[in-house]
N, C-alpha and C. Protein backbone atom coordinates (compact mmCIF):
# COMPACT_ATOMS: atom_id res chain seq x y z
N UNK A 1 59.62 152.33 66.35
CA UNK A 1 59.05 151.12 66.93
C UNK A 1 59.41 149.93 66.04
N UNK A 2 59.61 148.80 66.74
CA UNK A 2 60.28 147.87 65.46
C UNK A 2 58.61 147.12 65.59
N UNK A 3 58.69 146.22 64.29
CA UNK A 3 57.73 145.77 63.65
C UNK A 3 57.01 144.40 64.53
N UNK A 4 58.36 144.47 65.15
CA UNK A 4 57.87 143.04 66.07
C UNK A 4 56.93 143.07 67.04
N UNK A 5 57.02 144.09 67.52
CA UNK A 5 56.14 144.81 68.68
C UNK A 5 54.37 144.68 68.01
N UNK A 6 54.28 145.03 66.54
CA UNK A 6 53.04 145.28 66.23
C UNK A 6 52.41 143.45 66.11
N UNK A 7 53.42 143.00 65.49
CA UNK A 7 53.06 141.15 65.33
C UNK A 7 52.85 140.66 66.52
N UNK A 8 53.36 141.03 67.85
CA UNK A 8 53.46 140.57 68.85
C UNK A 8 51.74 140.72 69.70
N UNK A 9 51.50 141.93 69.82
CA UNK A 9 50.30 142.53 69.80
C UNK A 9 48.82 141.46 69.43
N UNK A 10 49.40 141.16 67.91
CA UNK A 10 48.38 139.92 67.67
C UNK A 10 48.00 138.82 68.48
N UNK A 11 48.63 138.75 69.41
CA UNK A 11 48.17 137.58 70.31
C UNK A 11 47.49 138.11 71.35
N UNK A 12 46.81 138.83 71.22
CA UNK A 12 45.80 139.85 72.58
C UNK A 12 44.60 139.00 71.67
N UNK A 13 44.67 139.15 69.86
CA UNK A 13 43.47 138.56 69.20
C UNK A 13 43.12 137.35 69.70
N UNK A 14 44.05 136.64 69.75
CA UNK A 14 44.39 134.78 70.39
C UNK A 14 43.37 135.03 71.40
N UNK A 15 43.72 135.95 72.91
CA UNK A 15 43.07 136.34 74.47
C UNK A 15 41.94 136.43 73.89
N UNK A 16 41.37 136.88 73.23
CA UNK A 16 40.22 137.35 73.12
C UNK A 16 39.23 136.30 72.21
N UNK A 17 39.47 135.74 71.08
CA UNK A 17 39.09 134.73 70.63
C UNK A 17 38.62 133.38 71.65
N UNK A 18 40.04 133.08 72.21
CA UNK A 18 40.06 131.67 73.14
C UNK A 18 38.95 132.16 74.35
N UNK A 19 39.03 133.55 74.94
CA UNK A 19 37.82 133.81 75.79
C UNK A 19 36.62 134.05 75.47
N UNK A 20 36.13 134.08 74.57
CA UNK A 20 34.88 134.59 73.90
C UNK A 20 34.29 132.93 73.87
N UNK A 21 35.33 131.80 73.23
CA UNK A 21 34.82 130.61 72.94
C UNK A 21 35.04 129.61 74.49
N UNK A 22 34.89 130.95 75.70
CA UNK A 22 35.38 129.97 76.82
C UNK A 22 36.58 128.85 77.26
N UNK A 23 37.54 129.33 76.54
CA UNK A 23 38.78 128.64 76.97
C UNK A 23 39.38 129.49 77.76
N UNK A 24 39.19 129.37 78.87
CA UNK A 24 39.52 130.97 79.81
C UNK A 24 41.18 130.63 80.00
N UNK A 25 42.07 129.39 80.12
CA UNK A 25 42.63 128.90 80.45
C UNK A 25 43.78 129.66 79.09
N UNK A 26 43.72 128.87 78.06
CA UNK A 26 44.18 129.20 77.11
C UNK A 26 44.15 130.89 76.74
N UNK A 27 43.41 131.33 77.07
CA UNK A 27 42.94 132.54 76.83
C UNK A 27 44.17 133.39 78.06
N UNK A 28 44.38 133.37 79.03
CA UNK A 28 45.30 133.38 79.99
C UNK A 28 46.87 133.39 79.37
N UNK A 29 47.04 132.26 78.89
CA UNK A 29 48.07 131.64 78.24
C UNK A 29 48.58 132.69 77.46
N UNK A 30 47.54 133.10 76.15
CA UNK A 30 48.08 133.89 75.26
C UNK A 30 47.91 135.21 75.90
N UNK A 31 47.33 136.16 76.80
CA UNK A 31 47.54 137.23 77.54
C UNK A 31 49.31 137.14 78.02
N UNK A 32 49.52 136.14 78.66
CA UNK A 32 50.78 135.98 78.83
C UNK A 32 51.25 136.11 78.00
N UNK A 33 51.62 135.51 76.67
CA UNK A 33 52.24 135.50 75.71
C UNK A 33 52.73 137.07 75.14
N UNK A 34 51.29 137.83 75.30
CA UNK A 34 51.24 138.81 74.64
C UNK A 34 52.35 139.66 75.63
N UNK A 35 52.39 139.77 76.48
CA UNK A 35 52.85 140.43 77.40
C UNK A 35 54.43 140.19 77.40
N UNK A 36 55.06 138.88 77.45
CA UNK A 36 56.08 138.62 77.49
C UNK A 36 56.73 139.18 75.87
N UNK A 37 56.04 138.51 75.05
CA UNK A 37 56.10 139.22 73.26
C UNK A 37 56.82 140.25 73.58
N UNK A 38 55.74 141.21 73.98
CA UNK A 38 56.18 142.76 73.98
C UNK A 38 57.00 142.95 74.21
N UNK A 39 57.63 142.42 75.64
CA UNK A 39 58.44 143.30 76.88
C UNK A 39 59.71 142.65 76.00
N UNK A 40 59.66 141.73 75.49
CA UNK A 40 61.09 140.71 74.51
C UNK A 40 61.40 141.82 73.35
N UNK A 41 60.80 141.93 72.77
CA UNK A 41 60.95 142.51 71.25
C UNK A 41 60.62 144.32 71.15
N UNK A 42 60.34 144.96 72.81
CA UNK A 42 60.29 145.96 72.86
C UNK A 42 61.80 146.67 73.51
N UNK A 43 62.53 145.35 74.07
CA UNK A 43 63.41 146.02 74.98
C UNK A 43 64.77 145.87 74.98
N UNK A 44 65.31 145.03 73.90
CA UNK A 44 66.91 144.66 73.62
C UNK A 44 67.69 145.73 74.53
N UNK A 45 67.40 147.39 73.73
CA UNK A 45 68.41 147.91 74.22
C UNK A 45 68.43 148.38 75.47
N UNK A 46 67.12 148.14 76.22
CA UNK A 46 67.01 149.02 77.61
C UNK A 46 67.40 148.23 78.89
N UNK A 47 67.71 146.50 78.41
CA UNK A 47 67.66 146.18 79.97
C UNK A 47 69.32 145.31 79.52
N UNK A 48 69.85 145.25 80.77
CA UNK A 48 70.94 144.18 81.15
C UNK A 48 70.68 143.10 80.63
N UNK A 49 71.55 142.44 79.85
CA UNK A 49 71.45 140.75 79.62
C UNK A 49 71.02 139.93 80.53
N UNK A 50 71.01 140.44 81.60
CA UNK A 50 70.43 139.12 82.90
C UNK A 50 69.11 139.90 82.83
N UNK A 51 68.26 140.63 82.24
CA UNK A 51 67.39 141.09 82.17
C UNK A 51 66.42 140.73 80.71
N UNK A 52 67.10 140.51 80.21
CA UNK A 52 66.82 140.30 78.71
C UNK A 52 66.75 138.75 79.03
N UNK A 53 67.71 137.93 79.36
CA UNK A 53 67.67 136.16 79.83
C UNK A 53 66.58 136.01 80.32
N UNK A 54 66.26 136.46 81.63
CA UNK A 54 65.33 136.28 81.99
C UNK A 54 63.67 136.31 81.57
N UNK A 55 63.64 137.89 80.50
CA UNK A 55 62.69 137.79 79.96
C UNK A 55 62.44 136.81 79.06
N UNK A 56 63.30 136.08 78.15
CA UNK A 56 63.20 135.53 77.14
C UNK A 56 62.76 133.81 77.78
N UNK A 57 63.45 134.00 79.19
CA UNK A 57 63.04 132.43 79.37
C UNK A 57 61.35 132.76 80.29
N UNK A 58 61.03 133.76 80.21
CA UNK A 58 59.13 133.65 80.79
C UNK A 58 58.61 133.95 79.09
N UNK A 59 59.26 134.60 78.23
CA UNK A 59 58.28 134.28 76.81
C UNK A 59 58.28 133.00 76.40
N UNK A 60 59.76 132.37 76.51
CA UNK A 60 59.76 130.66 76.56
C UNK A 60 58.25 129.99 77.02
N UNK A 61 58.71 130.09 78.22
CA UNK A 61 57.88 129.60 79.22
C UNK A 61 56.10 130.04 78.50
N UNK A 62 56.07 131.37 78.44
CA UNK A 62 54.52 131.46 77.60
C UNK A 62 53.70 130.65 76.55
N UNK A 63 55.28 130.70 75.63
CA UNK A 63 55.40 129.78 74.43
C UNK A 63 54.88 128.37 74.53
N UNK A 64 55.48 128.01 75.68
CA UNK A 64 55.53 126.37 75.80
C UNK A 64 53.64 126.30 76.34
N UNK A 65 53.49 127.03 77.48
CA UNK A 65 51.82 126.56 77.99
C UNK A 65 51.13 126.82 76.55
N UNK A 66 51.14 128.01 75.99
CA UNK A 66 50.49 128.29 74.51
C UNK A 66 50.10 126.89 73.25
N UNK A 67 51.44 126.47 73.14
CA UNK A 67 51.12 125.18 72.54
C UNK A 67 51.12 124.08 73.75
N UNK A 68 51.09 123.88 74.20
CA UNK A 68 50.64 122.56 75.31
C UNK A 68 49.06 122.73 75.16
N UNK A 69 48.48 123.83 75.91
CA UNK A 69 47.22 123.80 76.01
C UNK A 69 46.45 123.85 74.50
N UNK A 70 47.50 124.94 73.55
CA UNK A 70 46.23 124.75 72.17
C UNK A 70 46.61 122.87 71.67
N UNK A 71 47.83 122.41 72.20
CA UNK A 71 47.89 120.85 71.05
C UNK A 71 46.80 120.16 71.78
N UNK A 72 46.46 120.58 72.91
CA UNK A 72 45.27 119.77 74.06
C UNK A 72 44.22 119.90 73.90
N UNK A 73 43.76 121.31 73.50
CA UNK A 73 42.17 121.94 72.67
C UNK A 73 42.04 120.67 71.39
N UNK A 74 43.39 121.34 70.98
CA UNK A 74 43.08 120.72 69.01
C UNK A 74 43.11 119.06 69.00
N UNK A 75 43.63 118.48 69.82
CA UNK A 75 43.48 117.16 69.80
C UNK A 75 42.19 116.65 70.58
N UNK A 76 41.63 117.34 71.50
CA UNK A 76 40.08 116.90 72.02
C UNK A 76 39.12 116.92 71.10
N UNK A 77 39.25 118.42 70.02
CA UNK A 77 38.54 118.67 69.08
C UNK A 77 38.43 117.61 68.06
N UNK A 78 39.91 117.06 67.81
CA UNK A 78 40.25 115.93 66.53
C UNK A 78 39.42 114.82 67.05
N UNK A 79 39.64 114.13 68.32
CA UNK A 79 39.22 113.24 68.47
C UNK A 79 37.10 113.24 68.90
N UNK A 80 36.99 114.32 68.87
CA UNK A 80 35.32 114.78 69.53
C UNK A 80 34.79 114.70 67.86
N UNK A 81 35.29 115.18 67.02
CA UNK A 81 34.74 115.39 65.96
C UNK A 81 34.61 114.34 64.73
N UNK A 82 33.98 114.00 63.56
CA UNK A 82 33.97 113.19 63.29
C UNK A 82 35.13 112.99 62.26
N UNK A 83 35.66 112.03 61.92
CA UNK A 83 37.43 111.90 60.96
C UNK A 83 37.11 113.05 59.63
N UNK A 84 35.89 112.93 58.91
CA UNK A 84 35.41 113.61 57.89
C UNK A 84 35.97 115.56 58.20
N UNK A 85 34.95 115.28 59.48
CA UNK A 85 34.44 117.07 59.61
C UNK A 85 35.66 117.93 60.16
N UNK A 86 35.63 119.11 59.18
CA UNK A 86 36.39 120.00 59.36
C UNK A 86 38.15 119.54 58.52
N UNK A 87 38.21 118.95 57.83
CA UNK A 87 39.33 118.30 57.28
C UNK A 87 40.48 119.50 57.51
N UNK A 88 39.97 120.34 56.30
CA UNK A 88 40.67 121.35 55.54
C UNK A 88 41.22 122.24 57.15
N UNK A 89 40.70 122.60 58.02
CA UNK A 89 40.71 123.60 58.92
C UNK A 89 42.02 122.33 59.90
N UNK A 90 42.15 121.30 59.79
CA UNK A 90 42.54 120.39 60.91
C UNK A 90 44.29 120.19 60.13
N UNK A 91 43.95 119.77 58.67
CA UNK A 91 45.16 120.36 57.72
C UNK A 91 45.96 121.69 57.91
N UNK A 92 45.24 122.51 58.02
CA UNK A 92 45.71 124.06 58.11
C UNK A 92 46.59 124.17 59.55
N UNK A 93 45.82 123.83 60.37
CA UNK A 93 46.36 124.05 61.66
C UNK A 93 47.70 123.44 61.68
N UNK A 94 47.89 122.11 61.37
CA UNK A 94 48.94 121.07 61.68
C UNK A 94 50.05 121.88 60.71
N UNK A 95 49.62 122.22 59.19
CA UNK A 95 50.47 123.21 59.04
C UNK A 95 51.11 124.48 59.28
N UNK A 96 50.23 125.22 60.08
CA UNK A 96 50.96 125.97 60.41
C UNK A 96 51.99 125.70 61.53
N UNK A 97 51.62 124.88 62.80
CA UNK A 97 52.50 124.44 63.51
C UNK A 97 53.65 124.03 62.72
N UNK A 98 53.90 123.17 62.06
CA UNK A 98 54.71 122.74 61.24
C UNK A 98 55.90 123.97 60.62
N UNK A 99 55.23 124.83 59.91
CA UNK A 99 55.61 126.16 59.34
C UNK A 99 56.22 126.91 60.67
N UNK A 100 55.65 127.22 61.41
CA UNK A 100 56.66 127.67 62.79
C UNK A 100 57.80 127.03 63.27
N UNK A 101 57.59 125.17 63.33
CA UNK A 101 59.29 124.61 63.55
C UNK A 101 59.70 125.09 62.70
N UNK A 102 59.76 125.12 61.13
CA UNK A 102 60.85 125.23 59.94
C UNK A 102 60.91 126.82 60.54
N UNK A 103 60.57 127.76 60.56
CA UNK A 103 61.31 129.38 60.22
C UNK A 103 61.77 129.44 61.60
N UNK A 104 61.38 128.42 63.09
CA UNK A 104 62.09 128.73 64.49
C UNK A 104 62.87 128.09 64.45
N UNK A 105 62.74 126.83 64.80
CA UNK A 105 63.74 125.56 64.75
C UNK A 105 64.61 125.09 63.88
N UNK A 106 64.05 124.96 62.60
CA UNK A 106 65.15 124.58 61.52
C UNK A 106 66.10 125.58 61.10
N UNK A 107 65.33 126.57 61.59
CA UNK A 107 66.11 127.87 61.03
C UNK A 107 67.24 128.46 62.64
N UNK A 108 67.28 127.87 63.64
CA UNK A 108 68.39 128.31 64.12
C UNK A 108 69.19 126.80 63.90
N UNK A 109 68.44 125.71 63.57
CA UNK A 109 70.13 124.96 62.98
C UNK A 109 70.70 125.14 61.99
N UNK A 110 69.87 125.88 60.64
CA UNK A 110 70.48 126.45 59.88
C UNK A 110 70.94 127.76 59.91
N UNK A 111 70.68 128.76 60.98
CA UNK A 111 71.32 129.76 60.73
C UNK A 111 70.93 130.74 59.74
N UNK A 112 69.71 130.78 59.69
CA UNK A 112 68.92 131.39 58.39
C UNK A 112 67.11 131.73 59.03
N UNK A 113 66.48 132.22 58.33
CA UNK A 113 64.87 132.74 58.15
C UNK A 113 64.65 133.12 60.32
N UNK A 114 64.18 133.16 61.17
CA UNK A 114 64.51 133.68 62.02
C UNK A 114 65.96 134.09 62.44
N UNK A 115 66.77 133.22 62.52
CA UNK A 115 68.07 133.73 62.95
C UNK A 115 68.95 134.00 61.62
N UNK A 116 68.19 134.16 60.47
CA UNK A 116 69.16 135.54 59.47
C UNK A 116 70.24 136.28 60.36
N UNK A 117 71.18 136.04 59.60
CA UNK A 117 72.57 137.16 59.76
C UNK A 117 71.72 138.45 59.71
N UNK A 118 71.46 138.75 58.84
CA UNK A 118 70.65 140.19 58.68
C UNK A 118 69.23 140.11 59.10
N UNK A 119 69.23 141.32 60.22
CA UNK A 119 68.71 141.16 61.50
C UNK A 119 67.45 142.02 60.82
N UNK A 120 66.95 143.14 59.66
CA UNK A 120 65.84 143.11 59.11
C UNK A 120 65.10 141.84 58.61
N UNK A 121 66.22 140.76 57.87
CA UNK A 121 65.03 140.04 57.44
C UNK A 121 64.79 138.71 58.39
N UNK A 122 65.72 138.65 59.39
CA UNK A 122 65.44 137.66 60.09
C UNK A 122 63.99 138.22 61.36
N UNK A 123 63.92 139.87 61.11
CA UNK A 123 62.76 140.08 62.04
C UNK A 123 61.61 139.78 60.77
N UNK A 124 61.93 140.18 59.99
CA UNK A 124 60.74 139.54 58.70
C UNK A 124 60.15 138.21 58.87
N UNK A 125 60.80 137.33 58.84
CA UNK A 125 60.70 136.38 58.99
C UNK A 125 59.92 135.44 60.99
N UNK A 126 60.30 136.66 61.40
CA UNK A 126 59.64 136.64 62.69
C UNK A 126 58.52 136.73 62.71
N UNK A 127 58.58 138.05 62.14
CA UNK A 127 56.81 138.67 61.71
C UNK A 127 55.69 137.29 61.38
N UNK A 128 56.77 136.87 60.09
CA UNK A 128 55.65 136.17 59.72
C UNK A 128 55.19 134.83 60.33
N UNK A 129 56.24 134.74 61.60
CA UNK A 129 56.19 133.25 62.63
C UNK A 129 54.56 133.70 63.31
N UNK A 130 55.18 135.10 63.47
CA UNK A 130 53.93 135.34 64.57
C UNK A 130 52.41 135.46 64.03
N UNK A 131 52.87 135.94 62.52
CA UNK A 131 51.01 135.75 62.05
C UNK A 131 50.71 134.40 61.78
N UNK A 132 51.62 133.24 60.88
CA UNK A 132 51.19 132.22 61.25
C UNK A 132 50.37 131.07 62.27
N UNK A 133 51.29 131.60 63.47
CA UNK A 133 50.89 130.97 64.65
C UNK A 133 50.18 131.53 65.01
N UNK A 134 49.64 132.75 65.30
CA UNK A 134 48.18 133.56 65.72
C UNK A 134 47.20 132.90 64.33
N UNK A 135 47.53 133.12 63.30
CA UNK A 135 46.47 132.20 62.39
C UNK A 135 46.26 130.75 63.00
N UNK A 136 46.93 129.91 63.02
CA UNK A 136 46.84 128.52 63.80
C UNK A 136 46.20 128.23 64.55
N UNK A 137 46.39 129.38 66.05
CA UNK A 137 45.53 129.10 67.38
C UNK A 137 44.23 129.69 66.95
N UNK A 138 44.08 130.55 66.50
CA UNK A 138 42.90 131.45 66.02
C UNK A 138 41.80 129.95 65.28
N UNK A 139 42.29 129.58 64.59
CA UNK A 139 41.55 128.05 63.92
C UNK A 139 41.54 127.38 65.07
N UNK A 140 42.12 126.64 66.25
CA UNK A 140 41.80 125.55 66.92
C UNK A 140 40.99 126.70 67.92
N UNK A 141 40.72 127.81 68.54
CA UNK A 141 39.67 127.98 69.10
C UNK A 141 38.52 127.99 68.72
N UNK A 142 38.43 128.00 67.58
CA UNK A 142 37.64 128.77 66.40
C UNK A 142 36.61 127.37 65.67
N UNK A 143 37.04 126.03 65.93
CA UNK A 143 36.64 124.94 65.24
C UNK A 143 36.03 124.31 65.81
């Protein structure tokens, strides 16, 4: 089983968090997520490239409602709450978002930390996209 599968998994925590605190919506979102995760990082070798495309553009697609709706939580929250309260937790979050462009984004224009030549440590480096960002959303339901 590759490792990605188990990081991926973590976002059922996201479903369950965001529904417990009544974000049924968001909570949806990352069920999706979780689902698409899987079927992406469980299945390279079993399906056709027009099979694999496709999946990758509905985990896209997961991806994108995931942060739309949590930047929409976390910014109602920013602005509901007072500038003082919750500093440290409002810091954290913005960093981790942040920390996900650099190892997704910066790292396929560089060609390095997700998209590593070497495909152990560039899933390493996956891994740790995905606990980040499950840490992240986990704080804006959570605050």
């Amino acid at each position: 089983m590759r490792p990605l599968i188990l990081t991926s998994a973590l976002f059922s925590t996201n479903a369950l968090s965001a529904s417990c605190k009544k974000y049924y919506l968001y909570s949806i979102c990352f069920a999706c997520l979780t689902l698409t995760s899987l079927a992406v990082h469980g299945s390279w070798t079993r399906f056709s490239p027009t099979n694999v495309n496709s999946l990758l553009l509905l985990d896209k697609a997961a991806i994108a409602s995931v942060v739309v709706i949590g930047g929409y939580i976390f910014y109602e929250k920013c602005t509901a709450i007072s500038r003082f309260s919750f500093i440290y937790e409002k810091i954290t979050i913005i960093a981790t978002f942040l920390f996900v462009i650099v190892l997704y984004c910066y790292g396929w224009y560089i060609e390095d930390y997700c998209f590593c030549p070497d495909p152990h440590q560039a899933d390493e480096y996956h891994m740790l996209m995905h606990l980040i960002g499950s840490l992240g959303h986990h704080l804006i339901a959570l605050i």
